[in-house]
Protein backbone atom coordinates (compact mmCIF):
# COMPACT_ATOMS: atom_id res chain seq x y z
CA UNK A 1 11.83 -23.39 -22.85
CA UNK A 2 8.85 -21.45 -24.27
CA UNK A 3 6.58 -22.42 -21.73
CA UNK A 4 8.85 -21.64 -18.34
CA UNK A 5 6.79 -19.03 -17.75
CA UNK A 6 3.37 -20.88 -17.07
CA UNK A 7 5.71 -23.19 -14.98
CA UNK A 8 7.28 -19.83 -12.92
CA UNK A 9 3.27 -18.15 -13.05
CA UNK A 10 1.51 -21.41 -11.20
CA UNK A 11 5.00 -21.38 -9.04
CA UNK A 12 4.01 -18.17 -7.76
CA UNK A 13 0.27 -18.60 -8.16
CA UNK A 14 0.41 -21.35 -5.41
CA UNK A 15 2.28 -19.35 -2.59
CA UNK A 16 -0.79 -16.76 -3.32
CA UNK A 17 -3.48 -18.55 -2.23
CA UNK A 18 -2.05 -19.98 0.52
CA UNK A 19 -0.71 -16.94 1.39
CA UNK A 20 -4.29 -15.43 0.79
CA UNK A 21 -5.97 -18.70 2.69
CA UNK A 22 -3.33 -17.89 5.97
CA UNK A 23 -5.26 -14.82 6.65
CA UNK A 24 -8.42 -16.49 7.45
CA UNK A 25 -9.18 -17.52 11.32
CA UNK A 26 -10.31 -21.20 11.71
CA UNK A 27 -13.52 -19.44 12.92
CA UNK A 28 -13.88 -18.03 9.62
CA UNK A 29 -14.48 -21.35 7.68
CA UNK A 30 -18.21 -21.42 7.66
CA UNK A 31 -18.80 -17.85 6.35
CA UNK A 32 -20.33 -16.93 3.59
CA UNK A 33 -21.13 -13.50 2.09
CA UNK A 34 -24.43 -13.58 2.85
CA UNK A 35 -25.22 -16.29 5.79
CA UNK A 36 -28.90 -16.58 3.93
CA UNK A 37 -27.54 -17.16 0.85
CA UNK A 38 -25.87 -21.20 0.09
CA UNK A 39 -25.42 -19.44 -3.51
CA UNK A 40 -21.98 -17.49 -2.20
CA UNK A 41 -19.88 -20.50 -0.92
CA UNK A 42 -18.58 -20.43 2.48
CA UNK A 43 -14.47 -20.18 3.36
CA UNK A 44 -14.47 -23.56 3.65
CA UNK A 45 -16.17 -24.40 0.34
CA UNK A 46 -13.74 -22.35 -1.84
CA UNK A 47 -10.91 -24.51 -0.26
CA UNK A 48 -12.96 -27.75 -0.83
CA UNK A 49 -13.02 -26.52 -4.50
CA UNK A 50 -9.15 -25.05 -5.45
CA UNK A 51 -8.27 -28.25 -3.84
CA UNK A 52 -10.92 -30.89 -5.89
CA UNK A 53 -10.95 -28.36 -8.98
CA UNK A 54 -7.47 -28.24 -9.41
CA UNK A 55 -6.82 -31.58 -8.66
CA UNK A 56 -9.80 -32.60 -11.63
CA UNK A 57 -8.10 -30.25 -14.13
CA UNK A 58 -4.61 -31.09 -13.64
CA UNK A 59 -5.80 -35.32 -13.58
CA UNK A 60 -8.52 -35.09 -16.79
CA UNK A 61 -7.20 -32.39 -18.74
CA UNK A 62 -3.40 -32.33 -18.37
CA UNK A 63 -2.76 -35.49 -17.25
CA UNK A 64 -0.78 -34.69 -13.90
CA UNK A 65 -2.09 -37.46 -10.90
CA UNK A 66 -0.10 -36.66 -7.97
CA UNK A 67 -1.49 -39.68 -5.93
CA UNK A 68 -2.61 -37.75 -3.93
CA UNK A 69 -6.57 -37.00 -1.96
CA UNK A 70 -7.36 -33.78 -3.00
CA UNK A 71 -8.45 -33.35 0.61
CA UNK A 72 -7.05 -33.32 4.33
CA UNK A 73 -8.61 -35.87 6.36
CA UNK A 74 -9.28 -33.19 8.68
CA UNK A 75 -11.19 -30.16 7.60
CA UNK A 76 -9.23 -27.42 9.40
CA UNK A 77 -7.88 -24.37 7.69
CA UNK A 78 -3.99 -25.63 8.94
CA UNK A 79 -4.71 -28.83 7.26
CA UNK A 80 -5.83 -27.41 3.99
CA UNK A 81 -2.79 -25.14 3.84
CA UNK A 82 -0.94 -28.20 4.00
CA UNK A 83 -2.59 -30.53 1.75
CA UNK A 84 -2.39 -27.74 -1.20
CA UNK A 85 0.96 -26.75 -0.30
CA UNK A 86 1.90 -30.50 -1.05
CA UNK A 87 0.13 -31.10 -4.07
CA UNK A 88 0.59 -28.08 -5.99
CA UNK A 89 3.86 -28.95 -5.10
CA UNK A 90 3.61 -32.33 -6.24
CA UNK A 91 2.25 -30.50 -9.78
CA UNK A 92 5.32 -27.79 -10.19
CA UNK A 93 7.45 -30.57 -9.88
CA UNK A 94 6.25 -32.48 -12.84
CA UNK A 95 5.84 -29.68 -14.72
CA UNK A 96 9.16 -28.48 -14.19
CA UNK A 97 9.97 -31.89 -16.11
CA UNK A 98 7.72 -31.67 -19.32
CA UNK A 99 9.05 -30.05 -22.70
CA UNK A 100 7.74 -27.57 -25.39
CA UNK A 101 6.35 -31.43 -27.18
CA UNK A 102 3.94 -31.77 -23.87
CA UNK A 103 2.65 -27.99 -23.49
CA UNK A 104 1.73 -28.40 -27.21
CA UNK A 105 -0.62 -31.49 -27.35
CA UNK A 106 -3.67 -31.00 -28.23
CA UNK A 107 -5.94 -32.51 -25.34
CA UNK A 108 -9.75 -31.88 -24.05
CA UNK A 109 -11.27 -29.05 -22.19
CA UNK A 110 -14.83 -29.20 -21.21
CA UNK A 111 -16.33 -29.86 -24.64
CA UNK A 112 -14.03 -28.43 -26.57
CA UNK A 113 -9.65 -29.26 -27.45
CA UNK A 114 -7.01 -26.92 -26.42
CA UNK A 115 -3.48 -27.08 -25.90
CA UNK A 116 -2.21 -27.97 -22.89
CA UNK A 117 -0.40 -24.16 -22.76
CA UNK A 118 -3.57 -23.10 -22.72
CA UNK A 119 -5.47 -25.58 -20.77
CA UNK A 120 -2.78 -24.26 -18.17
CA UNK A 121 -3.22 -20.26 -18.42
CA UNK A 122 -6.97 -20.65 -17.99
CA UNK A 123 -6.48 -22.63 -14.91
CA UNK A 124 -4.12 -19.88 -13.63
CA UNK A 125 -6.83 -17.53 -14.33
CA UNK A 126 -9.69 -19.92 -12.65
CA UNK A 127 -7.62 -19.92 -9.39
CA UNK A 128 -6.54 -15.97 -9.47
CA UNK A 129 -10.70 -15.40 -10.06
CA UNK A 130 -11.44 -17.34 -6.99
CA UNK A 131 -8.73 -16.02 -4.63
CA UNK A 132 -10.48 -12.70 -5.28
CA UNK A 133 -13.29 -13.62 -4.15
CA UNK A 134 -11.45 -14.74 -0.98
CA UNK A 135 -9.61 -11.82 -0.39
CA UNK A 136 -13.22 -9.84 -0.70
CA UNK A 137 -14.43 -11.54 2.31
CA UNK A 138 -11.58 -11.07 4.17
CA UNK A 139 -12.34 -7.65 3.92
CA UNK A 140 -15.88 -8.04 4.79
CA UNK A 141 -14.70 -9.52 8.01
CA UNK A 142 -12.84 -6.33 8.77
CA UNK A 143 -9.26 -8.32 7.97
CA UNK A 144 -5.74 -6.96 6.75
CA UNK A 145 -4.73 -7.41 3.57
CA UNK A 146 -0.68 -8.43 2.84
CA UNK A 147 0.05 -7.89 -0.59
CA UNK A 148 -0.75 -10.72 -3.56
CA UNK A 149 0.45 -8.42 -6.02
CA UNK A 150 1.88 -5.52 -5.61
CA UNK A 151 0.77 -3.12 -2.32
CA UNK A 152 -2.48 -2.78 -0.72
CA UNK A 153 -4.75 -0.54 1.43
CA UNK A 154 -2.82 -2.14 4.35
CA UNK A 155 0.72 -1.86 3.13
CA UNK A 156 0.27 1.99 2.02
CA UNK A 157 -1.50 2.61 -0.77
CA UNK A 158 -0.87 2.44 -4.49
CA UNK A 159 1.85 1.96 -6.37
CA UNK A 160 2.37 5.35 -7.76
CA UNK A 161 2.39 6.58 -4.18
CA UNK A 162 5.67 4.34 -3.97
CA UNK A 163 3.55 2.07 -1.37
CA UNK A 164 5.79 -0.97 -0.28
CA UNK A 165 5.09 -4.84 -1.45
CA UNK A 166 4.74 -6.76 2.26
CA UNK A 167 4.32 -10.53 2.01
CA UNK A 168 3.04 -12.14 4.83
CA UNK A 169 5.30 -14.16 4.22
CA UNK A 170 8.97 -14.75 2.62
CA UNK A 171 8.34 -17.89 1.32
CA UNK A 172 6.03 -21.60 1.52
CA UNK A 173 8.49 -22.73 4.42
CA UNK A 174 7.94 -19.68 6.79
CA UNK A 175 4.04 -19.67 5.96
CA UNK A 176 3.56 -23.27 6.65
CA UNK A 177 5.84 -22.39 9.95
CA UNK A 178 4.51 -19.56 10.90
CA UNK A 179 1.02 -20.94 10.55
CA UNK A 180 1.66 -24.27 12.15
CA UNK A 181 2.27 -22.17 15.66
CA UNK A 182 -0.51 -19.61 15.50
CA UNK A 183 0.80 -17.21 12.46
CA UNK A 184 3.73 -15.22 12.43
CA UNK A 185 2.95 -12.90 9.82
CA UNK A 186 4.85 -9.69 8.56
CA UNK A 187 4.33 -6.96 10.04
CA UNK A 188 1.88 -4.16 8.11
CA UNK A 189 2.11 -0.31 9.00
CA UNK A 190 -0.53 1.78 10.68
CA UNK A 191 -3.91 2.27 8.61
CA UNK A 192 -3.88 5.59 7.50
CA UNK A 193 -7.59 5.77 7.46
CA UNK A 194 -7.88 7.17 3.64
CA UNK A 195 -9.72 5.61 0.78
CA UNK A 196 -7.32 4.20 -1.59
CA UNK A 197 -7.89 5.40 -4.94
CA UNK A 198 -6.63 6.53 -9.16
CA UNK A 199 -8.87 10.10 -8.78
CA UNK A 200 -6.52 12.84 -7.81
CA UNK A 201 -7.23 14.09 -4.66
């Protein structure tokens, strides 16, 4: 179908931020950028909102209900994993069912109509710009970055210096796991101290 690859994209996209949201510490949840500043929301707050934000978009806009809360009855960051990890798996699932008909209709965004194609890539985009954020206050607490992408500062570098990819972890079942019992992440190599940058040295 035309379309697999939104349904392969949001596949992936999912294992990202939870992937992204295992390398917080529960004490982590109430941080914000700036502690004086309510404007930057906390590590808790960005969960509250990929979990309510996506489950809005996917209910008004695309018509996907999981019957589901959008929320864990318990606020922790073990619980969140889990809700998300459940109802964006709830979502793949359905969309894995719809055909090229579905991802054409015309339905409304915001004020305006759009397809449901592209209802669906900005919604990819809405959750990749908010994981960012995330993984820029992980490194403002001083944290280790796995890789999202491609490699990373912690996994050696750039790509053209033939760093290595390094998940934290293989898949959904080994991060939900290895998070259940304290993390078990994959292992990164030694910092190597140097900026990582494009300029030639």
């Amino acid at each position: 179908m035309r379309y697999d690859f939104l349904i392969d994209t949001y596949a992936t996209e999912r294992l990202k931020v939870l992937g992204v949201w295992s390398e917080f510490h529960d004490a982590d949840l109430q941080v914000r950028p700036r502690a004086d500043d309510p404007r930057g929301r906390s590590v808790l707050e960005h969960m509250v909102h990929q979990c309510v934000s996506e489950d809005t978009w996917f209910r008004t806009m695309l018509g996907v209900d999981v019957g589901a809360p959008p929320l864990p009855k318990e606020e922790t960051r073990i619980e969140f994993i889990r809700r998300y990890a459940d109802d964006s798996g709830r979502r793949l699932d359905v969309l894995r069912g719809m055909t090229e008909p579905w991802w054409d209709e015309l339905v409304r965004f915001f004020d305006v109509t759009r397809s449901r194609a592209w209802v669906m890539t900005r919604r990819i985009a809405h959750t990749s710009h908010h994981r960012g954020q995330q993984m820029a206050m992980l490194r403002m607490l001083g944290r280790d970055l796995h890789s999202t992408y491609g490699p990373t500062a912690d996994t050696g570098g750039l790509m053209q210096d033939h760093a290595p990819t390094i998940y934290a972890y293989s898949g959904l079942d080994a991060l939900l796991e290895g998070e259940s019992r304290g993390g078990a992440k994959s292992p990164l190599p030694r910092a190597t101290g140097r900026s990582v940058t494009e300029r030639p040295a």
